[in-house]
Protein backbone atom coordinates (compact mmCIF):
# COMPACT_ATOMS: atom_id res chain seq x y z
CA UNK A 1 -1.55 -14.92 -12.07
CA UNK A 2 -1.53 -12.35 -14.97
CA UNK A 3 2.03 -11.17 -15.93
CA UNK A 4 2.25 -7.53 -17.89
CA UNK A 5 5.42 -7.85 -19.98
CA UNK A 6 5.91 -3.95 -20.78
CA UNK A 7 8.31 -3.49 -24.13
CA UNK A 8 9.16 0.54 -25.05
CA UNK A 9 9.45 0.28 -28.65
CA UNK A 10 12.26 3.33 -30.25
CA UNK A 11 13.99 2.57 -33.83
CA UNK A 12 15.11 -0.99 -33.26
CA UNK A 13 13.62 -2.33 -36.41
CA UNK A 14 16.31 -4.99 -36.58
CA UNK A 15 15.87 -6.40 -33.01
CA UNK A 16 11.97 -5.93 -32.31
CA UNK A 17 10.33 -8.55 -34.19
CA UNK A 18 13.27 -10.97 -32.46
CA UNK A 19 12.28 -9.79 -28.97
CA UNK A 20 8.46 -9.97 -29.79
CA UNK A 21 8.52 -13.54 -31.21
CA UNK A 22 10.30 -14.34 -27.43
CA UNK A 23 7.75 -13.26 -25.62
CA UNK A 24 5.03 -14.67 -28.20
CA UNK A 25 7.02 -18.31 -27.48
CA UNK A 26 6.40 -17.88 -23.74
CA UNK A 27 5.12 -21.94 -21.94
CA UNK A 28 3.35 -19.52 -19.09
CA UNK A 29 0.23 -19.04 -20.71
CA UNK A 30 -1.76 -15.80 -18.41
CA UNK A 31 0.40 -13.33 -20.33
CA UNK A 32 -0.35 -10.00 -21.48
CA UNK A 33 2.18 -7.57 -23.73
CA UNK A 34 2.10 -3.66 -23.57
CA UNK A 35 4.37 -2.51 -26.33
CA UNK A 36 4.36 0.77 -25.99
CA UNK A 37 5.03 3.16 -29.49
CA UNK A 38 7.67 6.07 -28.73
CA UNK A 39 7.30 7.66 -32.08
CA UNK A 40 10.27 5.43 -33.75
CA UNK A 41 11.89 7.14 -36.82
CA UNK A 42 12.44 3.64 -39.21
CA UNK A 43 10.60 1.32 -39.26
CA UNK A 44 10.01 -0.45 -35.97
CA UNK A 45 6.43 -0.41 -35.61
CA UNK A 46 5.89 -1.70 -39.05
CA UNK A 47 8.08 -4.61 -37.50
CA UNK A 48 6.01 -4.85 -34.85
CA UNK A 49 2.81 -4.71 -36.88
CA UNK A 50 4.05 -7.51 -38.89
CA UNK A 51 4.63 -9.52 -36.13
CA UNK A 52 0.88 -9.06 -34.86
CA UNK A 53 -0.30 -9.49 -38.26
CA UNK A 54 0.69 -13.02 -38.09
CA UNK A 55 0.64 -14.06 -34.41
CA UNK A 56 -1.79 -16.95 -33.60
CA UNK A 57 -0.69 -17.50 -29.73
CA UNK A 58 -2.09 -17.23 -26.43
CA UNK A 59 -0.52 -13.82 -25.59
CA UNK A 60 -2.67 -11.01 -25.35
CA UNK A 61 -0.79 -8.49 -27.27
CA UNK A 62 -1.66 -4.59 -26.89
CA UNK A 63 0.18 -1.23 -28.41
CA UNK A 64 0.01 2.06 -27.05
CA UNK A 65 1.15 5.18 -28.78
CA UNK A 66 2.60 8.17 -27.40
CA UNK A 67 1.82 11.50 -28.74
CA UNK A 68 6.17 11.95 -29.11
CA UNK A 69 8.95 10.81 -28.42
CA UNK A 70 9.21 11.31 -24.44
CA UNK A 71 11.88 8.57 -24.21
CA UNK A 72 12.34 5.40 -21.53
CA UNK A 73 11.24 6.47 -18.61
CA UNK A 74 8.05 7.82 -20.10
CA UNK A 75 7.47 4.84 -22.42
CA UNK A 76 7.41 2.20 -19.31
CA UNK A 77 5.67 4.78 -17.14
CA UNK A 78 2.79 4.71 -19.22
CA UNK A 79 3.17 0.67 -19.76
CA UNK A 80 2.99 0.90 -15.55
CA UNK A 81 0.17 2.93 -15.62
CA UNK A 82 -2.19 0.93 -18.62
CA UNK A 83 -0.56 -2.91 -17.16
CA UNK A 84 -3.70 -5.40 -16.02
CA UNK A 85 -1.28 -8.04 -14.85
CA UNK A 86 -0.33 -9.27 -10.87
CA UNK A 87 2.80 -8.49 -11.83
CA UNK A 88 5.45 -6.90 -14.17
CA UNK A 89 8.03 -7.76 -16.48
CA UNK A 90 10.06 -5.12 -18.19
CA UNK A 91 11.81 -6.08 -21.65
CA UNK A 92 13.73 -3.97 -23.80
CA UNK A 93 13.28 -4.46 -27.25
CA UNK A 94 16.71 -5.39 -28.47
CA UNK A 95 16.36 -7.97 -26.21
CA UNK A 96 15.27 -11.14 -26.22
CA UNK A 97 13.86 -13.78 -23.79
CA UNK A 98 14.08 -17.99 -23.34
CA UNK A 99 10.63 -19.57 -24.12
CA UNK A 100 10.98 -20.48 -20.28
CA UNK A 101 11.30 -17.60 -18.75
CA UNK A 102 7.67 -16.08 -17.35
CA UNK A 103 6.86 -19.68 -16.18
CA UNK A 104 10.37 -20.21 -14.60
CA UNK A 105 10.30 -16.74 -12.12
CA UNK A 106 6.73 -17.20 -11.85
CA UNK A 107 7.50 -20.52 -10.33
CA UNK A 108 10.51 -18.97 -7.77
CA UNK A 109 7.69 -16.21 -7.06
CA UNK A 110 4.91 -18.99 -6.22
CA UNK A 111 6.87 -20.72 -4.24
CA UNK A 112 8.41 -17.72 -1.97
CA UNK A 113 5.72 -15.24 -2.38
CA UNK A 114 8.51 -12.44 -3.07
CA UNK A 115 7.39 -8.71 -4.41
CA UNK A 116 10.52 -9.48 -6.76
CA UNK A 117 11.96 -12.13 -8.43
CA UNK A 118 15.09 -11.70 -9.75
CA UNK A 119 16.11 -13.27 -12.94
CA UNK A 120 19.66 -14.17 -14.04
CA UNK A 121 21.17 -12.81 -17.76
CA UNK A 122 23.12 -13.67 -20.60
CA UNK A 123 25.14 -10.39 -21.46
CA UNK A 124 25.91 -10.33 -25.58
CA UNK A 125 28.64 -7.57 -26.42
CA UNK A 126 28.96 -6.04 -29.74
CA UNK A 127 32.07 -8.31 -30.46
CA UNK A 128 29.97 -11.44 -30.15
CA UNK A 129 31.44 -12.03 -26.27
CA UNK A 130 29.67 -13.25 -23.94
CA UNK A 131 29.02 -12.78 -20.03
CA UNK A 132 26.93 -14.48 -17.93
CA UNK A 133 25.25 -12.57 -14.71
CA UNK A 134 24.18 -15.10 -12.06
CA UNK A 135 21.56 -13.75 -9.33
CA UNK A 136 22.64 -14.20 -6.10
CA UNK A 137 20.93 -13.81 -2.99
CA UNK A 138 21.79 -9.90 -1.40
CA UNK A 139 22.92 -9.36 1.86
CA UNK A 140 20.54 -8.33 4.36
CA UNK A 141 21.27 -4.78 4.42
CA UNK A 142 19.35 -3.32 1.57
CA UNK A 143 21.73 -1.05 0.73
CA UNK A 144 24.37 -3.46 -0.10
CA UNK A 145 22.37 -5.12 -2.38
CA UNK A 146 23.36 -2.70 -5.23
CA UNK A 147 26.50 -4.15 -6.39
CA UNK A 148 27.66 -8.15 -7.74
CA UNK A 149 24.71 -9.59 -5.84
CA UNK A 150 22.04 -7.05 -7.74
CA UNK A 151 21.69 -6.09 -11.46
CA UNK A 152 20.55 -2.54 -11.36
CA UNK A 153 18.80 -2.49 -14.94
CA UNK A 154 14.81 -2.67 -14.99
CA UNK A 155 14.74 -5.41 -17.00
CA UNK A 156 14.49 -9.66 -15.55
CA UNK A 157 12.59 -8.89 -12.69
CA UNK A 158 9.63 -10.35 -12.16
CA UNK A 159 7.58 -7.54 -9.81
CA UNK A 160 4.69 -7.66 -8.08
CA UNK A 161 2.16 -4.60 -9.72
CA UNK A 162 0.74 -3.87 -5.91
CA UNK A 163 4.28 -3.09 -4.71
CA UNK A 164 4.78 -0.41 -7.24
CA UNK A 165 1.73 1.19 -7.23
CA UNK A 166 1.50 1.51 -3.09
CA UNK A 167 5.38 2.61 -2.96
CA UNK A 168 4.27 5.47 -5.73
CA UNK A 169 7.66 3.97 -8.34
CA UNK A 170 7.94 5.46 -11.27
CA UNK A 171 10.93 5.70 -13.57
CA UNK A 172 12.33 9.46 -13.61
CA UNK A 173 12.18 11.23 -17.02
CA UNK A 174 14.72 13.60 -18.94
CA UNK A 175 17.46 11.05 -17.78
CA UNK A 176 19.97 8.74 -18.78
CA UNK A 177 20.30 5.25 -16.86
CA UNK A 178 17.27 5.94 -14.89
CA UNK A 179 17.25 2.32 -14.12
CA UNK A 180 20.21 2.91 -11.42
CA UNK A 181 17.93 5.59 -9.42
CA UNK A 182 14.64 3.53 -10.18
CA UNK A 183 16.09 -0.07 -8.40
CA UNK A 184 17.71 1.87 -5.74
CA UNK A 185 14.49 3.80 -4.90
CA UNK A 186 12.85 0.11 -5.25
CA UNK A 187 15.09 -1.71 -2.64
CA UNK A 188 14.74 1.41 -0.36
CA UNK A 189 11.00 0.06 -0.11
CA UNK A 190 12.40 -3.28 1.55
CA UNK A 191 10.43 -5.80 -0.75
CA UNK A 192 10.55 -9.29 -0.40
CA UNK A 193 12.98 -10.66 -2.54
CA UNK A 194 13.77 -14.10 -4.35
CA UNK A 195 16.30 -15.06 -7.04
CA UNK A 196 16.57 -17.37 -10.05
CA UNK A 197 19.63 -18.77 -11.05
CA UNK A 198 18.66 -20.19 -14.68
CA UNK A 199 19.53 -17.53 -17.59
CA UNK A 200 16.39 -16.52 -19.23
CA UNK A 201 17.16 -13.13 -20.78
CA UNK A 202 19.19 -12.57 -23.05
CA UNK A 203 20.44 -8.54 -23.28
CA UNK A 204 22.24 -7.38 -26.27
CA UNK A 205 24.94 -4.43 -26.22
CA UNK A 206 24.57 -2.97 -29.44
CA UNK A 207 26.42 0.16 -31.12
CA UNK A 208 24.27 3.14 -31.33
CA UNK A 209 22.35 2.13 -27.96
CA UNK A 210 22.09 4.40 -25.32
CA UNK A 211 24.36 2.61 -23.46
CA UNK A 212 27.22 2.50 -26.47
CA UNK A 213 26.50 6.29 -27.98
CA UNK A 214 29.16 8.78 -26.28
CA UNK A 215 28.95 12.48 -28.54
CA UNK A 216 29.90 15.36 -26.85
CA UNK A 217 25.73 16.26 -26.63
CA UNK A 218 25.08 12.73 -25.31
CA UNK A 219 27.91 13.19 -22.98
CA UNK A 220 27.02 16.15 -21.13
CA UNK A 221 23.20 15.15 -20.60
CA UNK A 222 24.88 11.65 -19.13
CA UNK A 223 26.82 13.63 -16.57
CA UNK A 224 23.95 15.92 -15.74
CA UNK A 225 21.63 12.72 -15.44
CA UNK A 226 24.83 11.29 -13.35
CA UNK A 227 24.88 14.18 -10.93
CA UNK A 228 20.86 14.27 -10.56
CA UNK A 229 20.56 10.27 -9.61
CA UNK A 230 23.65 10.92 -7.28
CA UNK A 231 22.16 13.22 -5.46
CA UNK A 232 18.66 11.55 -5.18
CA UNK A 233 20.63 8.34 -4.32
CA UNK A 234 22.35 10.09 -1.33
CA UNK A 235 18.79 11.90 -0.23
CA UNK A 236 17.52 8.85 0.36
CA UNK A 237 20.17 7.85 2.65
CA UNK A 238 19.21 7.73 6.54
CA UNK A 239 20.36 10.10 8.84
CA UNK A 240 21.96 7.34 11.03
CA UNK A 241 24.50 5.71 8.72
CA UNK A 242 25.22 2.98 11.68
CA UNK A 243 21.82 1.57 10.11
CA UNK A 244 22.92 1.18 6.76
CA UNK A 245 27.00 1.47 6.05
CA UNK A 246 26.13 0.13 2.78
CA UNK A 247 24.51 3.22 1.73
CA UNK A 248 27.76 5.64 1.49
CA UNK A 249 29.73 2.52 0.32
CA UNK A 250 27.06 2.05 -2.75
CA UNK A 251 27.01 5.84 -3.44
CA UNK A 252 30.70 5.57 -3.92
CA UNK A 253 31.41 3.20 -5.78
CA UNK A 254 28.30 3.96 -8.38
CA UNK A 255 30.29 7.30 -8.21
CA UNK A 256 32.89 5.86 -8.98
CA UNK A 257 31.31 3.80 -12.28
CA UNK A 258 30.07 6.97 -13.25
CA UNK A 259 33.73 8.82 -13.25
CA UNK A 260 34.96 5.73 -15.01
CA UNK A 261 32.48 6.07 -17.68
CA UNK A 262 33.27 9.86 -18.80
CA UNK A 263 36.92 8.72 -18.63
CA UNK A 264 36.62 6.04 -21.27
CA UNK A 265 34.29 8.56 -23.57
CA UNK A 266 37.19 10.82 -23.47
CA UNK A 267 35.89 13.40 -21.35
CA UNK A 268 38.54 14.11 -17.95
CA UNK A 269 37.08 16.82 -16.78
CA UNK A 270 33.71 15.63 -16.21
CA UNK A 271 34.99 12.28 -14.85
CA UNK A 272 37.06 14.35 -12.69
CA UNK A 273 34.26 15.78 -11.49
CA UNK A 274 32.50 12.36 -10.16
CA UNK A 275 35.73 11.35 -8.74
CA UNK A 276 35.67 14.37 -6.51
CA UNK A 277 31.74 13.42 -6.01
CA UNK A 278 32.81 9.97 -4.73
CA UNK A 279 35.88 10.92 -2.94
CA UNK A 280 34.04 13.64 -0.70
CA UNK A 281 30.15 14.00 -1.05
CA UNK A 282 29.63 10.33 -0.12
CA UNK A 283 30.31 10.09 3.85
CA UNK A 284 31.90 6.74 4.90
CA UNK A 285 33.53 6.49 8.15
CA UNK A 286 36.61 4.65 8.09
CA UNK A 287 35.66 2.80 11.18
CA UNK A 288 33.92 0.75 8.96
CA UNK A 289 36.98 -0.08 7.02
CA UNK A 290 39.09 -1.50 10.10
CA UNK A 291 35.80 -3.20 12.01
CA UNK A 292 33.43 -5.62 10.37
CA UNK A 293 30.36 -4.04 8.61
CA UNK A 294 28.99 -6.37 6.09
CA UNK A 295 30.54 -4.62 3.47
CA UNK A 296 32.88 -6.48 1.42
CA UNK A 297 36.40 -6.41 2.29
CA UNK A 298 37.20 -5.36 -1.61
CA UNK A 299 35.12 -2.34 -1.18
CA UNK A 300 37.29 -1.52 1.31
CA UNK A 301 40.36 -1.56 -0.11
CA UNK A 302 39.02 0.57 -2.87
CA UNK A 303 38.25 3.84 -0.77
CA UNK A 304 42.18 3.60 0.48
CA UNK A 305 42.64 6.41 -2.66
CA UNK A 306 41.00 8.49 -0.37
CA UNK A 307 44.10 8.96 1.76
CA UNK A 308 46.04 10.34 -1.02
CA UNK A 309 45.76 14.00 -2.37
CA UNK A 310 42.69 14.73 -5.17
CA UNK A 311 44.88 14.52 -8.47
CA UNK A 312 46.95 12.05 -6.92
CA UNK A 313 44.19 9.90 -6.89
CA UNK A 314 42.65 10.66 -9.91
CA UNK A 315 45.82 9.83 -11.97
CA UNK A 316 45.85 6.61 -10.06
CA UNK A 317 42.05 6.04 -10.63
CA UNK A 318 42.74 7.12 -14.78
CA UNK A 319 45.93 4.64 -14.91
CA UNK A 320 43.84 1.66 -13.93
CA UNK A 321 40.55 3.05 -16.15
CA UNK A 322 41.24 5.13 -18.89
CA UNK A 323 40.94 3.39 -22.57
């Protein structure tokens, strides 16, 4: 079984060779590594050429080069498209991965024949803390699966190549956090899912990231990205919501996230904004607050702001949230 570990490559010249000499360490030995070259402005590539330079292992390393910089989506589009493997593994490349990791989800995947394996994480902050992210097996309602029970970032998952090529997935482009609409879409596809409980990736929060970088520019095309995954999110929603009361529940509270976000960058207005998205463009019947759903009973003591007035809530929402 050939694994396709895709890595987008975009100025991480302190990180890369780290997360290349991971993958290079792997015991699974049918490996093959797209790194994919998004036009990095240092001197990341030259890392990674370094790296290949010297490299005497069993993993079949390849690079592909994009034209310009189109950004993530594109970059792991194209590793989707060019990938030989049975299966897929995306990496970013500030990240890093134990020497056991292919062979351990390939294992889970062997023995359950899942479309997905899903790995667990070790979570590095900036400050040095640490946070471990267990998988744990989802509900059976697809649309719960978004929330403690599912991480929503590409990344650790072990995916069969068939699944995503029949279901047409491909990461949306122009956006921030595409990975939230790209699982979402993924799960909507009801694969076969297993989990691994052993931490084999190891995913670094780093300032300057994507994830860390909140300017006023960087701001406003994270809100625009916000509102267009929001809205795909809740097109994909069935007309029947008795099928899936997750659904609303999970467009909510990502919402929610969202609003909470903007708040902490400094920006009210646009967290206001998602609040009011949360509060009244995702439709949850409050039957299924009062009668048993399979949504979590927490969840459901979070929508109670929706019985106060809009700025009421807000101020109560940016007392528990803001910085």
């Amino acid at each position: 079984m050939l694994i396709s570990v895709i890595i987008p490559v975009y100025n991480v010249e302190k990180y890369v060779g780290q997360c290349l000499d991971s993958v290079g360490c792997q015991c699974y030995s049918d490996v093959e590594c797209l790194i994919i070259d998004d036009c990095s402005t240092d001197k990341s590539m030259l890392q990674v050429y370094r790296f290949l330079d010297n490299y005497q292992g069993n993993v079949c390393f390849r690079v592909l080069k994009q034209k310009r910089n189109s950004g993530l989506s594109e970059a792991r589009n194209i590793g989707l498209a060019s990938a030989r493997g049975d299966f897929v593994y995306f990496l970013d490349s500030d990240d890093t991965i134990s020497n056991e990791c292919l062979q351990q989800l390939a294992t889970v995947q062997q023995q359950t024949h899942a479309d997905i394996v899903v790995g667990s994480h070790r979570q590095v902050k900036a400050d040095g803390r640490v946070v471990i992210w267990t998988a744990r097996r989802s509900r059976q309602n697809v649309f719960m699966a978004c929330d403690v029970d599912w991480c929503i970032f590409a990344p650790n998952k072990l995916i069969r190549r068939s699944f995503i090529l029949s279901n047409g997935l491909r990461f949306l482009p122009n956006i921030y956090h595409e990975d939230i609409l790209w699982t979402y879409q993924m799960l909507c596809c009801a694969p076969q899912m297993a989990f691994s409980n052993i931490v084999s990736y190891n995913y670094r929060v780093r300032e300057g990231s994507i994830m860390t970088h909140v300017g006023q520019t960087v701001a406003y095309q994270r809100y625009r990205s916000y509102i267009t995954i929001l809205n795909s999110i809740s097109s994909l929603i069935p007309k029947q919501e008795s099928e899936c009361p997750g659904a609303a529940f999970f467009v909510e509270r990502t919402a929610r996230m969202m609003a909470c976000t903007m708040l902490k960058a400094d920006y009210p207005d646009r967290a206001f904004a998602l609040f009011l998205y949360a509060k009244h463009n995702s439709r949850i019947s409050w039957r299924y607050v009062f009668f048993p759903c399979g949504v979590r009973l927490l969840d459901k003591l979070k929508i109670t702001y929706r019985l106060l007035p809009d700025k009421w809530a807000f101020r109560l929402f940016s007392a528990f949230y803001s910085k």
